[in-house]
PDB file of N, CA and C in Angstrom:
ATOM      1  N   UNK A   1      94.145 -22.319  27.517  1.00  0.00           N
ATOM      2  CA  UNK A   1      94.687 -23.205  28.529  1.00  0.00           C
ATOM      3  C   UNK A   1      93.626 -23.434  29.609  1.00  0.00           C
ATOM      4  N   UNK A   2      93.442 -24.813  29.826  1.00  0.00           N
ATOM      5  CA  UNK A   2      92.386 -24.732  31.127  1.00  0.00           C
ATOM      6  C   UNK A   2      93.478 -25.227  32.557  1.00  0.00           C
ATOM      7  N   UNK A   3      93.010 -25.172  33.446  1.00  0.00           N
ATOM      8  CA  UNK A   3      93.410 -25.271  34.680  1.00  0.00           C
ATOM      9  C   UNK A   3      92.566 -25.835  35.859  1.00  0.00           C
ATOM     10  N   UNK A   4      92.936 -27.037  36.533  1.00  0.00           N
ATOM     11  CA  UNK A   4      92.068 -27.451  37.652  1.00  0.00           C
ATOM     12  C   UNK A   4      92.874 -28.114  38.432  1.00  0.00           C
ATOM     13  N   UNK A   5      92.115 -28.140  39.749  1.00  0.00           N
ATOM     14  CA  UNK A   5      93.049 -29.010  41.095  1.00  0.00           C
ATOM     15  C   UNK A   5      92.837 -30.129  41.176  1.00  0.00           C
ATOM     16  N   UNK A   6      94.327 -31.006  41.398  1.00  0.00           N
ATOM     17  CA  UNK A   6      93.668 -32.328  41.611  1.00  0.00           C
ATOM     18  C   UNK A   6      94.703 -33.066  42.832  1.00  0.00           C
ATOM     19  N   UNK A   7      93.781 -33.960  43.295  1.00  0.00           N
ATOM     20  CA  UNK A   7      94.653 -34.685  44.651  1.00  0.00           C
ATOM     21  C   UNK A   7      94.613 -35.860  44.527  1.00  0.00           C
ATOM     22  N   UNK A   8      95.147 -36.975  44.757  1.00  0.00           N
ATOM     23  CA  UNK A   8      95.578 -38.103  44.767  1.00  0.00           C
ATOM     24  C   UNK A   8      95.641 -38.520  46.619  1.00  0.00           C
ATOM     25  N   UNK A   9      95.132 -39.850  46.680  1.00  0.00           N
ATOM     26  CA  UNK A   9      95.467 -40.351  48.079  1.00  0.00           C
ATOM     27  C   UNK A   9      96.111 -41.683  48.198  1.00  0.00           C
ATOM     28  N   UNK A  10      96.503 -41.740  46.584  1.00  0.00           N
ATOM     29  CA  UNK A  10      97.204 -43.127  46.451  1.00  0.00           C
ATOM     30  C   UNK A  10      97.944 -43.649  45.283  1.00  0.00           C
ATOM     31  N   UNK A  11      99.284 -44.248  45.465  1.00  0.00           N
ATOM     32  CA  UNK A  11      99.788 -44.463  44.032  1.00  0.00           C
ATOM     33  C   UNK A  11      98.918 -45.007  43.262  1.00  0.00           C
ATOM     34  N   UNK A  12      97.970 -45.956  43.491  1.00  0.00           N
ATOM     35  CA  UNK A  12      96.731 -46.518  42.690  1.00  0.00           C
ATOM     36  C   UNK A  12      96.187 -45.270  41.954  1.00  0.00           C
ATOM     37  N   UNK A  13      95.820 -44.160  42.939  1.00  0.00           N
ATOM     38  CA  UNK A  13      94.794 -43.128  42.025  1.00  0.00           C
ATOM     39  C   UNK A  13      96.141 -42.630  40.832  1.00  0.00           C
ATOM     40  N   UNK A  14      97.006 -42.093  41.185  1.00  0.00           N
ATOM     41  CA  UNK A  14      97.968 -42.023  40.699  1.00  0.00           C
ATOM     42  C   UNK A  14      98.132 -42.824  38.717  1.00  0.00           C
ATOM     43  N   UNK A  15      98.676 -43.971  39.290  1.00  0.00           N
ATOM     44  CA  UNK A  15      98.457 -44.550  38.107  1.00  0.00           C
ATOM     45  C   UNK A  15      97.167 -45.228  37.390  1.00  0.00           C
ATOM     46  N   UNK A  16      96.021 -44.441  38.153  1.00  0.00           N
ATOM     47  CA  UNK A  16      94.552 -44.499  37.054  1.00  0.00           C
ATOM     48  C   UNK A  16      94.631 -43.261  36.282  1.00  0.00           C
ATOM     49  N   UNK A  17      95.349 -42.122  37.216  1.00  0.00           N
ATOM     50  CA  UNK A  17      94.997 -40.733  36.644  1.00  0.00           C
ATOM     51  C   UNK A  17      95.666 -40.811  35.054  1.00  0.00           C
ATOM     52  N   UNK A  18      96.905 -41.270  35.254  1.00  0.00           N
ATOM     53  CA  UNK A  18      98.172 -40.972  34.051  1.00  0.00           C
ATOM     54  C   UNK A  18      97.731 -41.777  32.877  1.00  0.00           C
ATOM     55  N   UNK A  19      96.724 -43.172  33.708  1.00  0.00           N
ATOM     56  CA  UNK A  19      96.375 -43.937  32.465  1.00  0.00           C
ATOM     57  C   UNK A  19      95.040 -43.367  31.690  1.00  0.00           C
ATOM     58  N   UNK A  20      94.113 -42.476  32.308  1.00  0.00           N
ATOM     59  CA  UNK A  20      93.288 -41.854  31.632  1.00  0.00           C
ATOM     60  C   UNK A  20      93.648 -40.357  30.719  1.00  0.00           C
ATOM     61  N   UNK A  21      94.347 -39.932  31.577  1.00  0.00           N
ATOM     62  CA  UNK A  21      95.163 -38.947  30.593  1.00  0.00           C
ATOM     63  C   UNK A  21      96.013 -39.286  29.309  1.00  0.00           C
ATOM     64  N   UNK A  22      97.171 -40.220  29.340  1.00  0.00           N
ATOM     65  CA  UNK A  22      97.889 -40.771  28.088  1.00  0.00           C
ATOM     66  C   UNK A  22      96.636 -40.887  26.896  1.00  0.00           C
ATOM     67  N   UNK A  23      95.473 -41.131  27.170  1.00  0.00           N
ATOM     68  CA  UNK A  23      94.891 -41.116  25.977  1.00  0.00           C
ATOM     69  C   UNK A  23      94.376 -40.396  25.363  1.00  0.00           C
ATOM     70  N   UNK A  24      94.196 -38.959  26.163  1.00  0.00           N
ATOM     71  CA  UNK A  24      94.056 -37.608  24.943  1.00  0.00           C
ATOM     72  C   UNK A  24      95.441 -37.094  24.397  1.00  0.00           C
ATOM     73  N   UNK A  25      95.168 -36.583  23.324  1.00  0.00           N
ATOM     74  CA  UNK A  25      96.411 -36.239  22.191  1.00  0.00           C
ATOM     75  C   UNK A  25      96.797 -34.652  22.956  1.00  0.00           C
ATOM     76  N   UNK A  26      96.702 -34.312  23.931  1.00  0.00           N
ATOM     77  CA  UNK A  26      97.246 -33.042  24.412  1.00  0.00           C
ATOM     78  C   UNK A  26      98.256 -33.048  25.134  1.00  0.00           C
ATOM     79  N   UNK A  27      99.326 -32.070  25.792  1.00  0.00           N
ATOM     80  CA  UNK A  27     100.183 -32.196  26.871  1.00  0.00           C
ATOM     81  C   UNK A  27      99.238 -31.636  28.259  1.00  0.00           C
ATOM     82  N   UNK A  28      99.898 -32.309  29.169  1.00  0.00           N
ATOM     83  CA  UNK A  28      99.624 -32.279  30.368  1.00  0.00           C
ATOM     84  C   UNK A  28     100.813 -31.729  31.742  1.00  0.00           C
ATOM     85  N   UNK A  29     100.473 -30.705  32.359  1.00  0.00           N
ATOM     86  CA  UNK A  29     101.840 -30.494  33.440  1.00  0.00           C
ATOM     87  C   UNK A  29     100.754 -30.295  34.338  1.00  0.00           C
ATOM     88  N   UNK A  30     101.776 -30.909  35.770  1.00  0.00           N
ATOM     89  CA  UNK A  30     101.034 -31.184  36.619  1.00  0.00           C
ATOM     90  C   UNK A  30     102.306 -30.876  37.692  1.00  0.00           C
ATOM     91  N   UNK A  31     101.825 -30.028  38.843  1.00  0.00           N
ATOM     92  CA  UNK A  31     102.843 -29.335  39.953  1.00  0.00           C
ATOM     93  C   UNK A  31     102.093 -28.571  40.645  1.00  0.00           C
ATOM     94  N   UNK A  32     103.274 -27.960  41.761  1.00  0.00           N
ATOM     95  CA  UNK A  32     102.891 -26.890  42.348  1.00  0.00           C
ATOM     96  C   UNK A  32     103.984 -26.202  42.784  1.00  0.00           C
ATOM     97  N   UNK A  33     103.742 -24.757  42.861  1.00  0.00           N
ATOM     98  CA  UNK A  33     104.743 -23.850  42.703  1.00  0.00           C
ATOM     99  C   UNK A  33     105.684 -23.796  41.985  1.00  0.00           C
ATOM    100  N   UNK A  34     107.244 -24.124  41.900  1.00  0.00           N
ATOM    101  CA  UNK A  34     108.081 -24.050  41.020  1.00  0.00           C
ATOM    102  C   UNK A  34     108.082 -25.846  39.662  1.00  0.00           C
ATOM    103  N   UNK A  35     107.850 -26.616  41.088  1.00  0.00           N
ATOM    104  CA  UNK A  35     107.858 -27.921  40.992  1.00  0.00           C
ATOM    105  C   UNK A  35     106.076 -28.526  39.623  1.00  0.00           C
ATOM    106  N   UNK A  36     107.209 -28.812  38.055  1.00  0.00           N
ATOM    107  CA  UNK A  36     106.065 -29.192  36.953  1.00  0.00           C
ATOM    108  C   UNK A  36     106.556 -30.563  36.491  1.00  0.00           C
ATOM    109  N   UNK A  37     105.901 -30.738  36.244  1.00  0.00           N
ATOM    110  CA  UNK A  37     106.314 -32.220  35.629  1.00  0.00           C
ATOM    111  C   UNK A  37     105.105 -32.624  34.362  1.00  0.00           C
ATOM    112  N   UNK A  38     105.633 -33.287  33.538  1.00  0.00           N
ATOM    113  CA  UNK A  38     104.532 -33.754  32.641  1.00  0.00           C
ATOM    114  C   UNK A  38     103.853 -34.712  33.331  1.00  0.00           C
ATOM    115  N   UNK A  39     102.125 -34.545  33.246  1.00  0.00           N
ATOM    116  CA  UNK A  39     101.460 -35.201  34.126  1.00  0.00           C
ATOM    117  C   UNK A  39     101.097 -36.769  33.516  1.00  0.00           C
ATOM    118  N   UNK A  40     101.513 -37.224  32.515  1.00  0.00           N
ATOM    119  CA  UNK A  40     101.706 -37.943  31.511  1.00  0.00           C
ATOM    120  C   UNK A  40     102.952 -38.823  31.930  1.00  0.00           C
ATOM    121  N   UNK A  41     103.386 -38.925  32.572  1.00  0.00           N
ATOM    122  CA  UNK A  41     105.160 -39.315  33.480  1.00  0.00           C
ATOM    123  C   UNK A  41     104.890 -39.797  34.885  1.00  0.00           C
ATOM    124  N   UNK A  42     104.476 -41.001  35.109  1.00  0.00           N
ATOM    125  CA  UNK A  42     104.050 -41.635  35.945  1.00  0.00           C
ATOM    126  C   UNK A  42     105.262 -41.347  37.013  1.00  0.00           C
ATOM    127  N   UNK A  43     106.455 -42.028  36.823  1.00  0.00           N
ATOM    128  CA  UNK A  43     107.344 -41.071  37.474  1.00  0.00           C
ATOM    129  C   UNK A  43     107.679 -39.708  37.945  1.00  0.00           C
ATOM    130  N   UNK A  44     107.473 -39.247  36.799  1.00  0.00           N
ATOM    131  CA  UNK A  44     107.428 -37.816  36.930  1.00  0.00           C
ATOM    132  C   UNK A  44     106.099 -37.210  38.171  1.00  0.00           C
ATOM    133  N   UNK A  45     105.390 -37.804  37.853  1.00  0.00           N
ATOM    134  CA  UNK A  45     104.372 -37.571  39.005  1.00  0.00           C
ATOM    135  C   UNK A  45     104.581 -37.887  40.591  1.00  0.00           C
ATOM    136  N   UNK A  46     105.172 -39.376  40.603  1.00  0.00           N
ATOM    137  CA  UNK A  46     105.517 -39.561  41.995  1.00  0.00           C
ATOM    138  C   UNK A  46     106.462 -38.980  42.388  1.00  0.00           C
ATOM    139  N   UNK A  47     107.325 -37.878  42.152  1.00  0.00           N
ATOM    140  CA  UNK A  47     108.234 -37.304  42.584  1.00  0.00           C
ATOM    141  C   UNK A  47     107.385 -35.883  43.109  1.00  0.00           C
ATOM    142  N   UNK A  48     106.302 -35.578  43.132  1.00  0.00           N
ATOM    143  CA  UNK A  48     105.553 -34.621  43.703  1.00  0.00           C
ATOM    144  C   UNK A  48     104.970 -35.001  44.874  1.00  0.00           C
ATOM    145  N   UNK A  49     104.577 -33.998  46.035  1.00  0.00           N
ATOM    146  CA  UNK A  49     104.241 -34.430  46.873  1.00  0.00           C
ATOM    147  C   UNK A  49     102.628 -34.397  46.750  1.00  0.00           C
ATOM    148  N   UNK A  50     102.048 -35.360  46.257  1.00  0.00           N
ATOM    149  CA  UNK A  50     100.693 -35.663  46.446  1.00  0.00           C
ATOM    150  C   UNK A  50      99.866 -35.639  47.530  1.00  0.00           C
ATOM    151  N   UNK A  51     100.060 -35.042  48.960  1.00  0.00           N
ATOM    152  CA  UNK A  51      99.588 -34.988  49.678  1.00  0.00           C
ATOM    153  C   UNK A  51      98.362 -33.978  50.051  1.00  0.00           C
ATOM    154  N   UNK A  52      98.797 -33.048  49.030  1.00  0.00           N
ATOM    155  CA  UNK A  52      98.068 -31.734  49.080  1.00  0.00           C
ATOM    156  C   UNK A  52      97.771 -31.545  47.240  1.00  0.00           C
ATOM    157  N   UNK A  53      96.968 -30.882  47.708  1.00  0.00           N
ATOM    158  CA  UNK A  53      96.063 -30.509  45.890  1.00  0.00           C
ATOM    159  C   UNK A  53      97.460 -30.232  44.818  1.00  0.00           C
ATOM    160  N   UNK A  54      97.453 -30.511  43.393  1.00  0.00           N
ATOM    161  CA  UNK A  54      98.257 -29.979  42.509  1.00  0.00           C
ATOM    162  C   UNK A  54      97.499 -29.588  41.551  1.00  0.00           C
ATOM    163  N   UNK A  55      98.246 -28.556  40.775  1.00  0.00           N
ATOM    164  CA  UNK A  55      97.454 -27.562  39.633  1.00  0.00           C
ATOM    165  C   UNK A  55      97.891 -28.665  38.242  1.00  0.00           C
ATOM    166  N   UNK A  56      96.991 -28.812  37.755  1.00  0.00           N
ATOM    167  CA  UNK A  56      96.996 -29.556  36.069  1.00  0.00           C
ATOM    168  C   UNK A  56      96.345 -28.492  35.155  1.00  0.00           C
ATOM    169  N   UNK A  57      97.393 -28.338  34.205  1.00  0.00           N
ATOM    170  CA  UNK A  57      97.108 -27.116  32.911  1.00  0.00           C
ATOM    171  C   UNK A  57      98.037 -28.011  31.851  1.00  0.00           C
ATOM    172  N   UNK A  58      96.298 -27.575  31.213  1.00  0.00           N
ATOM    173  CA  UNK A  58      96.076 -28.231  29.709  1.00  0.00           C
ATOM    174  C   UNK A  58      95.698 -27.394  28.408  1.00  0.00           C
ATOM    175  N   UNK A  59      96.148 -27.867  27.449  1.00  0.00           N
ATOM    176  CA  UNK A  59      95.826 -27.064  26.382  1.00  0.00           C
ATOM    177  C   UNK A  59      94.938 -28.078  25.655  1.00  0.00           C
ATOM    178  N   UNK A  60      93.426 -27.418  25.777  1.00  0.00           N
ATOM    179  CA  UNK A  60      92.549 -28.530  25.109  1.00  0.00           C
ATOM    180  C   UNK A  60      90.981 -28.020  25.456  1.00  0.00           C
ATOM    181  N   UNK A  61      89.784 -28.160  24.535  1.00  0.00           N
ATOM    182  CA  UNK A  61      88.921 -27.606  25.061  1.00  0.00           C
ATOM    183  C   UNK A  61      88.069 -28.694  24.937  1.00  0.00           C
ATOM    184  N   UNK A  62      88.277 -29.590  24.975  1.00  0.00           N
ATOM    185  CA  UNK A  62      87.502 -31.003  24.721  1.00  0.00           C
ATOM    186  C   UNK A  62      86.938 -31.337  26.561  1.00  0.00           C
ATOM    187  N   UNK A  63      85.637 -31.365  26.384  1.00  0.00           N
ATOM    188  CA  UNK A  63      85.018 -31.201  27.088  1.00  0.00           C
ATOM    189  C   UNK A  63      84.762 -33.135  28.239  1.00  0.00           C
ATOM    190  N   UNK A  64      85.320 -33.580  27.558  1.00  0.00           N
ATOM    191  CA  UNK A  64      85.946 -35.340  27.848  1.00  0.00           C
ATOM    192  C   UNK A  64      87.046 -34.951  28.983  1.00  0.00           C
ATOM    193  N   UNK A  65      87.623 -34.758  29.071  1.00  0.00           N
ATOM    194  CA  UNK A  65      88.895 -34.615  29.542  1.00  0.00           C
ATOM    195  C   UNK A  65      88.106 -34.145  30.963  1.00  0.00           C
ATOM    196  N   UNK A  66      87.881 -33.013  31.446  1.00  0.00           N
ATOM    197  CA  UNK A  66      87.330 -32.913  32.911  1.00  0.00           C
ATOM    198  C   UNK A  66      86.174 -34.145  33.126  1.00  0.00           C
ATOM    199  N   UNK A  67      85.439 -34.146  32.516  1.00  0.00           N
ATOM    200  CA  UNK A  67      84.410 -35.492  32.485  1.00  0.00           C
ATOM    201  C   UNK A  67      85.536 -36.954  33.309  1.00  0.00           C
ATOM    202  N   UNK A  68      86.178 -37.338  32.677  1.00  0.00           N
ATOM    203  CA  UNK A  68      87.272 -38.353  33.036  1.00  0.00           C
ATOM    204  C   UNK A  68      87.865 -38.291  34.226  1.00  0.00           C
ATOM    205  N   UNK A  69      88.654 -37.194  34.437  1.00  0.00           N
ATOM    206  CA  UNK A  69      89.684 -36.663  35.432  1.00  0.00           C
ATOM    207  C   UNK A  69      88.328 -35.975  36.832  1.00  0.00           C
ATOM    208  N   UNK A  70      87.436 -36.165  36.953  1.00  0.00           N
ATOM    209  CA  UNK A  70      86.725 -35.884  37.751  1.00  0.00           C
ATOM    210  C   UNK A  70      86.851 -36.376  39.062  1.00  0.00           C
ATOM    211  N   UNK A  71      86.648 -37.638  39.117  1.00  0.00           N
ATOM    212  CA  UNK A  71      87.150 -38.216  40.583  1.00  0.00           C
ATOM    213  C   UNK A  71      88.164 -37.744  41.304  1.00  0.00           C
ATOM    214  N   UNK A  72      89.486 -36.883  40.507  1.00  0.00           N
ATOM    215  CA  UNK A  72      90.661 -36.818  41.160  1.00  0.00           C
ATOM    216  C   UNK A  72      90.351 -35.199  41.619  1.00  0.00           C
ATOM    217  N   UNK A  73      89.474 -34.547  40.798  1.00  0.00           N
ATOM    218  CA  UNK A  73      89.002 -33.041  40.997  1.00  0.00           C
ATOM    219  C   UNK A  73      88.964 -32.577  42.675  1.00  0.00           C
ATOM    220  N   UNK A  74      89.797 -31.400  42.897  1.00  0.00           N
ATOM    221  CA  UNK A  74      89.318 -30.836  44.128  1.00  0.00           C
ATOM    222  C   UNK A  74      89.885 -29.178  43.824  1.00  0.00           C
ATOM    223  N   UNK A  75      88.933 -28.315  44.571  1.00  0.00           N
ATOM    224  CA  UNK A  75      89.023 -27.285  45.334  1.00  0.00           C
ATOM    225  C   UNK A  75      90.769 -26.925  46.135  1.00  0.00           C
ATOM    226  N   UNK A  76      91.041 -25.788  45.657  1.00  0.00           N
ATOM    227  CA  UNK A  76      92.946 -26.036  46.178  1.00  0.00           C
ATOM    228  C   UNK A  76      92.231 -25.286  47.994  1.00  0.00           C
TER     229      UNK A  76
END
């Protein structure tokens, strides 16, 4: 399982993130603390509070996937 932080400052980043993700064949959850959602669920996403960093854990070792999702990358 890998694991990294990511923040959003806008429904725009938002729905770039979900559209670069839908295209690897892995699942994606994306939350913090109790609160997960499939990060793949554009909805499902805006019901988090994006204001502050969220944890994304993936099962995948394909080395594309952080490459992509980079821009949204931060430090919790």
């Amino acid at each position: 399982m890998q694991q990294v932080n990511v923040k959003f400052s806008s429904v725009e980043q938002i729905r770039q993130f979900v559209s670069i993700i839908d295209k690897f064949d892995t699942s994606f959850d994306l939350g913090s603390g109790h609160r997960i959602v499939d990060a793949k669920s554009i909805l499902g996403v805006m019901t988090l509070d994006f204001s502050k960093p969220l944890r994304l854990r993936y099962h995948s070792n394909d080395t594309n996937i952080e490459k992509k999702i980079a821009p949204f990358m931060c430090q919790a």
